[in-house]
Every structure is written in structure tokens, then in C-alpha cells.
C-alpha atoms as a PDB file:
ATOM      1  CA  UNK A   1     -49.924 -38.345 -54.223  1.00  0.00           C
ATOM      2  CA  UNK A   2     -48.062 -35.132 -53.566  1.00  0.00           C
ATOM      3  CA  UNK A   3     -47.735 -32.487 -56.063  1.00  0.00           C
ATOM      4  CA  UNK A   4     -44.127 -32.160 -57.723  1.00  0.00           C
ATOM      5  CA  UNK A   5     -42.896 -28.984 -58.611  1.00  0.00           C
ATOM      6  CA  UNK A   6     -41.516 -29.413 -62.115  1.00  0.00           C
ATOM      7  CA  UNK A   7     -37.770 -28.366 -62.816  1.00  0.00           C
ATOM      8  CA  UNK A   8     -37.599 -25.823 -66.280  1.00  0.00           C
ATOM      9  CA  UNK A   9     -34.205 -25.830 -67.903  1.00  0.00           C
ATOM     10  CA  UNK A  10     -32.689 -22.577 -67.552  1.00  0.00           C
ATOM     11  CA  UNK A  11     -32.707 -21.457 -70.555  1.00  0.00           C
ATOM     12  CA  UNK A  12     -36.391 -22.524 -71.121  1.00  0.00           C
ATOM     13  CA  UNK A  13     -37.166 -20.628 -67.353  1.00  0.00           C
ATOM     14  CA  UNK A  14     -35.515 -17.602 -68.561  1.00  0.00           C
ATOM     15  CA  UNK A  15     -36.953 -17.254 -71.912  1.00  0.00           C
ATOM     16  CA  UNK A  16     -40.636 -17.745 -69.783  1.00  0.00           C
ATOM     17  CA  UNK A  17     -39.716 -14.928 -67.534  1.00  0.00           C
ATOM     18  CA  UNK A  18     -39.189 -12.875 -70.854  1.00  0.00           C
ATOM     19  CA  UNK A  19     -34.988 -12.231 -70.311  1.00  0.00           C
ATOM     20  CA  UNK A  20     -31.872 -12.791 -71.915  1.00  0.00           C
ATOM     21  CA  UNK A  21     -29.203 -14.864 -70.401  1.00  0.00           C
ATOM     22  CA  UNK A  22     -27.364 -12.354 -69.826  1.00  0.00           C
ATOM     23  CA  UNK A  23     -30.038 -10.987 -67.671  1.00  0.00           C
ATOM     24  CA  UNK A  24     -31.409 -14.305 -66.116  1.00  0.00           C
ATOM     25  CA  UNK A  25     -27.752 -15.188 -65.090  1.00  0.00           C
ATOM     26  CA  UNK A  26     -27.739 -11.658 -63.467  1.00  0.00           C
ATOM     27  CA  UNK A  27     -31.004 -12.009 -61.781  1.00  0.00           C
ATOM     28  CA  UNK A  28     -28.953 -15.758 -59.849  1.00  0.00           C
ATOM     29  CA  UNK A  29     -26.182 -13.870 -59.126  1.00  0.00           C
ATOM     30  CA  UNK A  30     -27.663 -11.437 -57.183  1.00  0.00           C
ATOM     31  CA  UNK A  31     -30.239 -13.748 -55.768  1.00  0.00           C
ATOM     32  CA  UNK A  32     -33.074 -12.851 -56.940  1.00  0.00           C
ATOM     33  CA  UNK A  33     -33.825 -16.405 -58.463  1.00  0.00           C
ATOM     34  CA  UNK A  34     -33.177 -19.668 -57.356  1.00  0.00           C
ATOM     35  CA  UNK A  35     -31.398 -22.242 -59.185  1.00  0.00           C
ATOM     36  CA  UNK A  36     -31.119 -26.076 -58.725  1.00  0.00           C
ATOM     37  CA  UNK A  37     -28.372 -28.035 -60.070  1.00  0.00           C
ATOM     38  CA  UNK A  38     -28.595 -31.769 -61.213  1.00  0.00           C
ATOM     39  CA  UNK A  39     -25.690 -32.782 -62.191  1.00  0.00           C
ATOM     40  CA  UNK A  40     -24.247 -30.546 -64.941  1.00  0.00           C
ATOM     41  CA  UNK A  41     -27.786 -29.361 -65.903  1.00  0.00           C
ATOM     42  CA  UNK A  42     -29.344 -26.444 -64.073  1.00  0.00           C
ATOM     43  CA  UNK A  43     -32.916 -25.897 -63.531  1.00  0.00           C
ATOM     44  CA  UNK A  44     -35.088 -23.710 -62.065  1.00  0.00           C
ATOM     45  CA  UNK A  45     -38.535 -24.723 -60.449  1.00  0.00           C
ATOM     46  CA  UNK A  46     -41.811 -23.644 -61.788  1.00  0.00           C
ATOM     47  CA  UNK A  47     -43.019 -22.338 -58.579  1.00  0.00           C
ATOM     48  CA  UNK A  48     -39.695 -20.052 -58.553  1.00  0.00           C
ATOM     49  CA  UNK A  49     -40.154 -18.293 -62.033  1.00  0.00           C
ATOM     50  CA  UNK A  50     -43.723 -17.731 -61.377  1.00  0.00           C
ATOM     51  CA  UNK A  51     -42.706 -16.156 -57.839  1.00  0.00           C
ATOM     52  CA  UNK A  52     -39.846 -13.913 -59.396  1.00  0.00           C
ATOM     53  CA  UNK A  53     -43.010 -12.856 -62.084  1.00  0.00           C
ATOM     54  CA  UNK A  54     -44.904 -12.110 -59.599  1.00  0.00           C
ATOM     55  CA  UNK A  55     -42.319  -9.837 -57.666  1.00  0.00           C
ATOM     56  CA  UNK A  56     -41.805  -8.025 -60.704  1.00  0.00           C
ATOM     57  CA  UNK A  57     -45.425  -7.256 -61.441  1.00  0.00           C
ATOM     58  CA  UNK A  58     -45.745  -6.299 -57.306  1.00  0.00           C
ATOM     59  CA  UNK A  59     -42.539  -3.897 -57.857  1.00  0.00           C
ATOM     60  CA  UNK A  60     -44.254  -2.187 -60.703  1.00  0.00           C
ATOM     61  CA  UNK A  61     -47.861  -1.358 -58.986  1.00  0.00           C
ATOM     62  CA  UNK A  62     -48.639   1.738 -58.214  1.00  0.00           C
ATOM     63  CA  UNK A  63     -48.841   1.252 -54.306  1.00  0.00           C
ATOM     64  CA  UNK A  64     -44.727  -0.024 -54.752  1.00  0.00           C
ATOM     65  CA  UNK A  65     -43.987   3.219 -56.374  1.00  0.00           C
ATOM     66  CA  UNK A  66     -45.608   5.362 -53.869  1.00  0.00           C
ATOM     67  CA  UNK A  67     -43.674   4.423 -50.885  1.00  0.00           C
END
């Protein structure tokens, strides 16, 4: 069986990033995470918040800074 990426609600994916809405709804805007729609309800997939942590912790290394 394949493996599913599960769908967060938003607000759920947002609060696990550690942001506001304000913020999170920001952050789609300019792109720098992914939504999905289903319907009226909008989601975000797993694999996308933990990529978009995972930029944010490579942005603040120290080898990011130096350059």
C-alpha cells in the first residue's frame, strides 16, 4: 500500500509551524507554503509544514548567514 500524505487543517498546520494566522496566511500568499483546497476546507499536507520547518531552521544556520 502506498503511503498517504495526511492533509492538516490550516489552522491546526499553522499553529504546528508555531504562527499566527495572520502570519501563516502571509507565508501562502507569498508562496512560501502550499495549500490544498477541498471543497470549502483548506489543508495543508504534512510533508509541506515539515518542509517549510525545515527551510526555516536551514535559513537560520550559521553557513545561511555567512553567504
Amino acid at each position: 500500500m502506498s503511503n498517504i500524505d495526511r492533509l492538516i487543517p490550516i489552522a491546526d498546520a499553522f499553529a504546528m509551524a508555531g504562527m499566527r494566522r495572520t502570519k501563516g496566511y502571509a507565508e501562502v500568499i507569498a508562496k512560501r507554503l502550499a495549500i490544498v483546497r477541498n471543497g470549502r476546507r483548506t489543508f495543508i499536507r504534512a510533508s509541506e509544514v515539515q518542509r517549510y520547518i525545515d527551510s526555516l531552521d536551514a535559513a537560520s544556520s550559521p553557513s545561511a548567514q555567512e553567504r
